[in-house]
C-alpha atoms as a PDB file:
ATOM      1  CA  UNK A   1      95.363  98.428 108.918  1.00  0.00           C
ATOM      2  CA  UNK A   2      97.366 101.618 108.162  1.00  0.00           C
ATOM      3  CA  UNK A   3     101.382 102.354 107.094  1.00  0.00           C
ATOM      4  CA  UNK A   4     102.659 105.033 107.639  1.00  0.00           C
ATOM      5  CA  UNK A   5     105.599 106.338 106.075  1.00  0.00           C
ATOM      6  CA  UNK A   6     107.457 109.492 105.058  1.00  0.00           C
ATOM      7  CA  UNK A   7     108.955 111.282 101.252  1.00  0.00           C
ATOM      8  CA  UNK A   8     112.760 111.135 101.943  1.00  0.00           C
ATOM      9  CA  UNK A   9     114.686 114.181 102.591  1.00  0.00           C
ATOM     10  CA  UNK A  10     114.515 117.320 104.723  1.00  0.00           C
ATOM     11  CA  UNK A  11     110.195 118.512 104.844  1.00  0.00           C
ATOM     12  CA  UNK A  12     109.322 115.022 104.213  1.00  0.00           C
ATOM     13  CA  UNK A  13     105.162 114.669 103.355  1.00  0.00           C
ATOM     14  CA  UNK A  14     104.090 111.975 105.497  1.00  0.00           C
ATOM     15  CA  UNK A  15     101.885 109.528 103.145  1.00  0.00           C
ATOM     16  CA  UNK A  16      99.808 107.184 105.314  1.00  0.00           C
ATOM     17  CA  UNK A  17      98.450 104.006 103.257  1.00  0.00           C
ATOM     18  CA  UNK A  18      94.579 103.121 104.533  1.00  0.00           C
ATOM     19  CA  UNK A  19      93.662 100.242 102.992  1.00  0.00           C
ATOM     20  CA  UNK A  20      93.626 100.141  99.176  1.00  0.00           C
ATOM     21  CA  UNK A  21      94.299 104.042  99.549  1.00  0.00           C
ATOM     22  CA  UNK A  22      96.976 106.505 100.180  1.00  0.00           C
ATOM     23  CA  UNK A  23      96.469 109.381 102.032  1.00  0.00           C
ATOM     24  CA  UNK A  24      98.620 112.411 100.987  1.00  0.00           C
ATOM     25  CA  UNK A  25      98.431 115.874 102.995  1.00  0.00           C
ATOM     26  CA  UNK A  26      99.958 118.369 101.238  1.00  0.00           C
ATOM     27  CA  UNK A  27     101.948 121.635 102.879  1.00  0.00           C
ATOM     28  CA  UNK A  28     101.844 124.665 102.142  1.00  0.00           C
ATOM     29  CA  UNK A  29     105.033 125.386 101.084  1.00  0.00           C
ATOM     30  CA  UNK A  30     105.457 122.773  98.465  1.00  0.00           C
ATOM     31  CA  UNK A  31     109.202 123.063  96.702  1.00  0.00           C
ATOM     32  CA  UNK A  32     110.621 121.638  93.668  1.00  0.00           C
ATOM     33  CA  UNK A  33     112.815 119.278  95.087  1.00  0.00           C
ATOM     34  CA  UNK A  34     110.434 117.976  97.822  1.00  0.00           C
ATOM     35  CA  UNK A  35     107.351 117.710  94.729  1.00  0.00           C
ATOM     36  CA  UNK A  36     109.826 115.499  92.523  1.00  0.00           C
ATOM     37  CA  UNK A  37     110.728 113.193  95.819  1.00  0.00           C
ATOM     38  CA  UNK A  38     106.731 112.775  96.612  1.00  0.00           C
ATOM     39  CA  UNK A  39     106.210 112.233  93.115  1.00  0.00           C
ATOM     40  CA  UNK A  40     108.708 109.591  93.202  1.00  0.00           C
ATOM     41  CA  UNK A  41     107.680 108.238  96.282  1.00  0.00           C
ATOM     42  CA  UNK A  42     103.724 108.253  95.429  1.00  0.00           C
ATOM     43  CA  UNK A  43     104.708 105.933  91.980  1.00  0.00           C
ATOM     44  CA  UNK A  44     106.822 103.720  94.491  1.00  0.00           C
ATOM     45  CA  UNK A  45     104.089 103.240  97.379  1.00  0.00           C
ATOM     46  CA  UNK A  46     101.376 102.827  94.598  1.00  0.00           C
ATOM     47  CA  UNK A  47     103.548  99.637  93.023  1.00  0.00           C
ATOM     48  CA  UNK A  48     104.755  98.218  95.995  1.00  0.00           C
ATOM     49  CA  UNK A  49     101.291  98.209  97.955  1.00  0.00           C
ATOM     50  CA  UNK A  50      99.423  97.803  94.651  1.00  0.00           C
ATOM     51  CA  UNK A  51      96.866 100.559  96.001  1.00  0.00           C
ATOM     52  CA  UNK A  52      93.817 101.311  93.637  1.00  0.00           C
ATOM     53  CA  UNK A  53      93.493 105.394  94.630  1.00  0.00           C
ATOM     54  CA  UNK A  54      95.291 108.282  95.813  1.00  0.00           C
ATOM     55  CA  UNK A  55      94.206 110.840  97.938  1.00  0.00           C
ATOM     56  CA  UNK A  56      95.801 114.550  97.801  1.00  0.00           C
ATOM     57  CA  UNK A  57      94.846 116.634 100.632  1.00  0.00           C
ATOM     58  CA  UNK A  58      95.643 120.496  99.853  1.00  0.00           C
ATOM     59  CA  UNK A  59      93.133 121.689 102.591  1.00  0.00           C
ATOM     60  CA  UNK A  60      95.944 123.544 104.206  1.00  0.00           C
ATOM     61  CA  UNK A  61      97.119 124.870 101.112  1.00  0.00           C
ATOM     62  CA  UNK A  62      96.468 128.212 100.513  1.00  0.00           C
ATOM     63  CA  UNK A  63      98.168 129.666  97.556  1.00  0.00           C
ATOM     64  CA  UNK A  64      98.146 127.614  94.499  1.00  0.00           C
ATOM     65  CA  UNK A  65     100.381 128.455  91.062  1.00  0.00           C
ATOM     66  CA  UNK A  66     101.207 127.282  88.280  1.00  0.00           C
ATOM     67  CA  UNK A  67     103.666 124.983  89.527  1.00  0.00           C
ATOM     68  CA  UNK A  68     101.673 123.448  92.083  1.00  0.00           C
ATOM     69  CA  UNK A  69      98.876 122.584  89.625  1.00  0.00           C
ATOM     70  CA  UNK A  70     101.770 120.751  87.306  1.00  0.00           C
ATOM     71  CA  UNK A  71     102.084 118.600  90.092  1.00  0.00           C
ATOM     72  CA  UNK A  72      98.793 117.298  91.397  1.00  0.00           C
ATOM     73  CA  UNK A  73      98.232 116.920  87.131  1.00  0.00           C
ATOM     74  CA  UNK A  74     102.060 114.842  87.244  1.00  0.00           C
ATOM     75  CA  UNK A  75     100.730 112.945  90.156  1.00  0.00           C
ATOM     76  CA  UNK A  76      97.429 112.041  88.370  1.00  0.00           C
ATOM     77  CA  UNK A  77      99.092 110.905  85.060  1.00  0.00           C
ATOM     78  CA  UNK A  78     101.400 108.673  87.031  1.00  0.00           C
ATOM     79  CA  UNK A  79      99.423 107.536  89.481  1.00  0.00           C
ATOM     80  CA  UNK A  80      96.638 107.092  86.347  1.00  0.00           C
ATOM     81  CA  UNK A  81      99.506 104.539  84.298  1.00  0.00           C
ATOM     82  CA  UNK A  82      99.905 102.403  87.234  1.00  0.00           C
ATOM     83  CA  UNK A  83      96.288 101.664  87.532  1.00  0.00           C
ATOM     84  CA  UNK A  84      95.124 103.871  90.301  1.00  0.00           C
ATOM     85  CA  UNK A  85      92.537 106.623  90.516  1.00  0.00           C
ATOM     86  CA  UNK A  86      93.862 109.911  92.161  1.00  0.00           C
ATOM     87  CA  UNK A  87      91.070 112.551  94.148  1.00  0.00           C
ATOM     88  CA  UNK A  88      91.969 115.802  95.715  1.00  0.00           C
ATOM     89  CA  UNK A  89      90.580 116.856  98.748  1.00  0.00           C
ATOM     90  CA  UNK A  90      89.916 119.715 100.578  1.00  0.00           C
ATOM     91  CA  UNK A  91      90.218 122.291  97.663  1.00  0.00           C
ATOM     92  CA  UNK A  92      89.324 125.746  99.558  1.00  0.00           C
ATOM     93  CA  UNK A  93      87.511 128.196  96.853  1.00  0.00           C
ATOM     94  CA  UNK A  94      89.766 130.906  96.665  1.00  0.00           C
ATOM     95  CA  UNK A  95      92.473 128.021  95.192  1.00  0.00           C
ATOM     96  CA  UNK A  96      89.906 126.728  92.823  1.00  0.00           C
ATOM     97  CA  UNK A  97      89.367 130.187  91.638  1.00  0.00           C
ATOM     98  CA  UNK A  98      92.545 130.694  91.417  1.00  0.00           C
ATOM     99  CA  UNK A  99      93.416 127.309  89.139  1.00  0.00           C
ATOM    100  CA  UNK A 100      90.555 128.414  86.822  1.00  0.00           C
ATOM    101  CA  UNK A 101      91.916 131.668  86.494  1.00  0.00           C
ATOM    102  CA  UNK A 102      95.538 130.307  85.461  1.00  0.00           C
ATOM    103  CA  UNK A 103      93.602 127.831  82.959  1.00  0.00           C
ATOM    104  CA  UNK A 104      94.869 124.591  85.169  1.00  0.00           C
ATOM    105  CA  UNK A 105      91.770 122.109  84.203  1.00  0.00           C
ATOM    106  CA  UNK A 106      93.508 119.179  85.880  1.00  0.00           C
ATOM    107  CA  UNK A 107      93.077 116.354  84.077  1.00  0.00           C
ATOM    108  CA  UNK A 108      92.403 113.001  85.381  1.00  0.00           C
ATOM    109  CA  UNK A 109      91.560 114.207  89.006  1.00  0.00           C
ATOM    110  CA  UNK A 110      88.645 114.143  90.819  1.00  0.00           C
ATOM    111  CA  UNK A 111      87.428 116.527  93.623  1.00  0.00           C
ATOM    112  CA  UNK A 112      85.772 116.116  97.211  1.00  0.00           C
ATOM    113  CA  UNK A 113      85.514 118.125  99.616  1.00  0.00           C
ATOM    114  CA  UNK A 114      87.083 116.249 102.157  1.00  0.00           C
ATOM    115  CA  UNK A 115      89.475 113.530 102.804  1.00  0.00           C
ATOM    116  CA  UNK A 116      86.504 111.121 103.916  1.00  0.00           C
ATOM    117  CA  UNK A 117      84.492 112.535 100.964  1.00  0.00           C
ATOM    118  CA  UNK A 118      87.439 111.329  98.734  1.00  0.00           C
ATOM    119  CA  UNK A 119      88.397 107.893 100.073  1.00  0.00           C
ATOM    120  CA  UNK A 120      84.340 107.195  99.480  1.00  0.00           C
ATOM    121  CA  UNK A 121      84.464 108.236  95.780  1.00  0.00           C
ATOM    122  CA  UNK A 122      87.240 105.754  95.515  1.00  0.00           C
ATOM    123  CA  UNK A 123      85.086 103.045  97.104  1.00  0.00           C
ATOM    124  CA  UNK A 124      85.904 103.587 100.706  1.00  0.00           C
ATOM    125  CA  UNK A 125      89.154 101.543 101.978  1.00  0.00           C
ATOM    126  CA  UNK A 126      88.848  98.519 100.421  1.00  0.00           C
ATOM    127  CA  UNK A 127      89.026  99.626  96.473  1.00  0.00           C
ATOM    128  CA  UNK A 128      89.700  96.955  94.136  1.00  0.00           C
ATOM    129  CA  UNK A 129      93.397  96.561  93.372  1.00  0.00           C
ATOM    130  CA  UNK A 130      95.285  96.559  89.913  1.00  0.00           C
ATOM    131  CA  UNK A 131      95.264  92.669  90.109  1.00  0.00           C
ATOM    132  CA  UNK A 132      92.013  92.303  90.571  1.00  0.00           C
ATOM    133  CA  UNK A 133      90.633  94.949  88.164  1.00  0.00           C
ATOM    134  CA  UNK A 134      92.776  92.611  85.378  1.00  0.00           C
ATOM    135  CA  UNK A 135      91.337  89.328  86.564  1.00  0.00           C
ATOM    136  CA  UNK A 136      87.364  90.732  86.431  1.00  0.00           C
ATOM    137  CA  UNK A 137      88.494  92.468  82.745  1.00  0.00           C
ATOM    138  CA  UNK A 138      89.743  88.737  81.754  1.00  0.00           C
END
């Protein structure tokens, strides 16, 4: 079964929860008040449906900076301290040139090349869920 549901504000980026995962497509014009709301609302969706992964899609992204890196690596971390594992998909090669070439290493995320490439690497739609990962560590 899938949710769907949307960032608040003006330009909201739909997130659509499949699963264990959420499914994040990224625009192209990604601002600084609409990447702190997602941000926000990725920490909020990954709590409240206790998801185990994340799924960026930047496929129709374009240009990357500096800034935009920051905020798949913010999205990681946080995503990272509440127990869930964060891919992004659909990288085209002139942006990963680009992110080398500004020294963004991206820490803590994974790559596939597409949004079904990524929601297999986290173990396809039924990953194991915070709760359960604690109960098999017990």
């Amino acid at each position: 079964m899938s949710d769907a549901f949307h960032s608040a504000g003006t330009g909201a980026v739909p997130v659509l929860k499949l699963g264990d995962v959420l499914l994040v497509t990224l625009p192209g014009d990604l601002h600084d008040g609409l990447a702190q709301q997602l941000q926000q609302d990725i920490g909020e969706a990954i709590t409240r449906h206790r998801v185990g992964g994340v799924v960026i899609d930047i496929s129709g992204v374009e240009i990357v900076d500096s800034f935009l890196g920051r905020v798949l690596a913010e999205i990681a971390a946080g995503a990272r301290l509440l127990a869930a594992r964060t891919v992004v998909a659909g990288m085209r090669p002139a942006v990963a040139l680009t992110l080398v070439e500004l020294g963004l290493t991206l820490p803590g995320l994974r790559t596939a090349l597409s949004a079904e490439a990524a929601i297999a690497l986290l173990g396809g739609p039924d990953v194991v869920r915070p709760a359960d990962r604690r109960r098999e560590d017990g």
